[in-house]
C-alpha atoms as a PDB file:
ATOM      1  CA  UNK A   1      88.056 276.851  88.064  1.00  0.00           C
ATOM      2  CA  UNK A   2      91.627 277.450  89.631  1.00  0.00           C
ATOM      3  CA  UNK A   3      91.827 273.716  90.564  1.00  0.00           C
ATOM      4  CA  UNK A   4      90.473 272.666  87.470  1.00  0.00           C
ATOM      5  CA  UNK A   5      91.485 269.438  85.068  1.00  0.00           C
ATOM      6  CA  UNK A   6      90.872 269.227  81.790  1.00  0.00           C
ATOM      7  CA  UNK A   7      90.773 266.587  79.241  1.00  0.00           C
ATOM      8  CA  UNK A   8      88.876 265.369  75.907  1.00  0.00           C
ATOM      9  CA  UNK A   9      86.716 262.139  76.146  1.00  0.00           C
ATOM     10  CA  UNK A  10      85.520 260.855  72.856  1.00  0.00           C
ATOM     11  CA  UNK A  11      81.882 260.639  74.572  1.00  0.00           C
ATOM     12  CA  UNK A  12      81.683 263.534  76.257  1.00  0.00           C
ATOM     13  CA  UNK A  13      83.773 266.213  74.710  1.00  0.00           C
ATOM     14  CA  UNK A  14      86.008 268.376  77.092  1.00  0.00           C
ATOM     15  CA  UNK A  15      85.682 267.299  80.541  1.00  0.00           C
ATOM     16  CA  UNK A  16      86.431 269.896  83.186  1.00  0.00           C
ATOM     17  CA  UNK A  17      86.433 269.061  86.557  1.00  0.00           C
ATOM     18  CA  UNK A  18      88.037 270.094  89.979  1.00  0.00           C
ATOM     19  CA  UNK A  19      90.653 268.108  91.339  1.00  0.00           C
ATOM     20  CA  UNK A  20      88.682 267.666  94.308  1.00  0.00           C
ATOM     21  CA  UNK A  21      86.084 265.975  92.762  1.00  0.00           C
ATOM     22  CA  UNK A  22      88.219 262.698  91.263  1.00  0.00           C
ATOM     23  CA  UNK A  23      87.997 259.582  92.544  1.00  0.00           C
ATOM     24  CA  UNK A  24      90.964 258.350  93.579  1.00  0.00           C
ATOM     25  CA  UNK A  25      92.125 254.845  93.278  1.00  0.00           C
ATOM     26  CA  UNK A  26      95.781 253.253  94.213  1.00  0.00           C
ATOM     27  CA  UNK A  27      95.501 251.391  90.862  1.00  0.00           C
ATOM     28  CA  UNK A  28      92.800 249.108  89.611  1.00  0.00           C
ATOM     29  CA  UNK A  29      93.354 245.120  88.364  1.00  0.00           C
ATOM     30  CA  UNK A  30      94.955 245.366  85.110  1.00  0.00           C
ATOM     31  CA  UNK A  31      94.830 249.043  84.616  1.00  0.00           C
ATOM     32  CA  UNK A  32      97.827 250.131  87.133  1.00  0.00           C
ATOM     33  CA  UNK A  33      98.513 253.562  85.493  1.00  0.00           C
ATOM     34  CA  UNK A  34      94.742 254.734  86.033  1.00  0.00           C
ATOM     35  CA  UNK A  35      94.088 255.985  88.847  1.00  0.00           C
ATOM     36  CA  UNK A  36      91.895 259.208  89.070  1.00  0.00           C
ATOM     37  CA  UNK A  37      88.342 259.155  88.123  1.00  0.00           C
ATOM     38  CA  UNK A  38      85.241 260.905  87.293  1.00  0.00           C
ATOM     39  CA  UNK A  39      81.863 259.946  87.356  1.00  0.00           C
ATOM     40  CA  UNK A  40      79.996 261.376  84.711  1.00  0.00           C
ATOM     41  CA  UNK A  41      76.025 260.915  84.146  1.00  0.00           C
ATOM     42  CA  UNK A  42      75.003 258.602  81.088  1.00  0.00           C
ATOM     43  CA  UNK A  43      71.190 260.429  80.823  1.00  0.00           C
ATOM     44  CA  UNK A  44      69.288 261.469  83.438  1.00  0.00           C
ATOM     45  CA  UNK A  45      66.674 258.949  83.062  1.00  0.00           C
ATOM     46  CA  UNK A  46      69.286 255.735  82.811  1.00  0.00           C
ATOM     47  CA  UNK A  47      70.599 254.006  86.040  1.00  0.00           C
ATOM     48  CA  UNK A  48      73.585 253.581  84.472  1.00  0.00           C
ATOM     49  CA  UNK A  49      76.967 256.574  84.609  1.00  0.00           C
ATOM     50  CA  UNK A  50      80.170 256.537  83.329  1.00  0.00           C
ATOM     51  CA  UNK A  51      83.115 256.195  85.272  1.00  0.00           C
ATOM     52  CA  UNK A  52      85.540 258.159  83.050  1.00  0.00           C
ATOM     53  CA  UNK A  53      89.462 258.097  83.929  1.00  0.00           C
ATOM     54  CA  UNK A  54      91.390 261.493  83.499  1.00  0.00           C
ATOM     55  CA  UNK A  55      94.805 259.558  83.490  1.00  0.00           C
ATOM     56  CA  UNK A  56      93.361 257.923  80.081  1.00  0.00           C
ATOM     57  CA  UNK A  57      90.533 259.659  78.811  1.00  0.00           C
ATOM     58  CA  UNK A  58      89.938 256.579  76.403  1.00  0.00           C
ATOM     59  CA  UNK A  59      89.304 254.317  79.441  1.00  0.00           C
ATOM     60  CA  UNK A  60      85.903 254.408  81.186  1.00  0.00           C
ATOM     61  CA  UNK A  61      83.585 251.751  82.862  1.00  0.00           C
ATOM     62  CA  UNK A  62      79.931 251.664  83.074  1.00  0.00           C
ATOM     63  CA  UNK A  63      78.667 251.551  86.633  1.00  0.00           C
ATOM     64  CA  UNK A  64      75.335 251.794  88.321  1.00  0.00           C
ATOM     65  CA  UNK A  65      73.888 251.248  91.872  1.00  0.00           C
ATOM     66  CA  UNK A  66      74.056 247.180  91.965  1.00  0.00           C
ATOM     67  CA  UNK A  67      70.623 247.610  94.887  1.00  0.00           C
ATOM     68  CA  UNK A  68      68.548 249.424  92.135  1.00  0.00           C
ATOM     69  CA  UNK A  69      69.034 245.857  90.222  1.00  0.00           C
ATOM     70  CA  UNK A  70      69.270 243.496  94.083  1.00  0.00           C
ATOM     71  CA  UNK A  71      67.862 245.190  96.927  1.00  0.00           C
ATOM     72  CA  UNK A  72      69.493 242.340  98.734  1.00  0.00           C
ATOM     73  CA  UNK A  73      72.538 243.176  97.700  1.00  0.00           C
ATOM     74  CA  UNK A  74      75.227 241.833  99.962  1.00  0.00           C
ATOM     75  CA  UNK A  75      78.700 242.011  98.636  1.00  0.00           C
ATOM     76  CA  UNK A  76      80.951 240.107 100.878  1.00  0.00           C
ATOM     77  CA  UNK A  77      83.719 242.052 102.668  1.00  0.00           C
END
């Protein structure tokens, strides 16, 4: 990968991924030096992934679609 970044996650080993595949955030509540992401599956069968940050390998967040859990799902805007 030319555009390639590289870094070691404790749960998944070396990540490689192209640049233009992070997620890119202006800073998150409390964590204002993280700000590129990437989403990496938990298992194929779980609802749940991994939103692992290459600024700080050490940091990730469990997410998940909240409308598999509340098809009514509303979050207000």
């Amino acid at each position: 990968m030319s555009d390639a970044l590289e870094f070691e996650n404790h749960r998944f080993g070396r990540v490689q991924v192209k640049e233009s595949e992070l997620l890119q955030f202006p800073g998150l509540p409390g964590f204002p030096d993280a700000h590129r992401f990437v989403v990496m599956e938990h298992d194929r069968q779980s609802p749940f992934a991994w939103l692992v940050c290459a600024d700080d390998p050490d940091l990730a967040f469990a997410i998940t679609d909240p409308f598999r859990f509340f098809p009514d799902y509303q979050p207000p805007l």
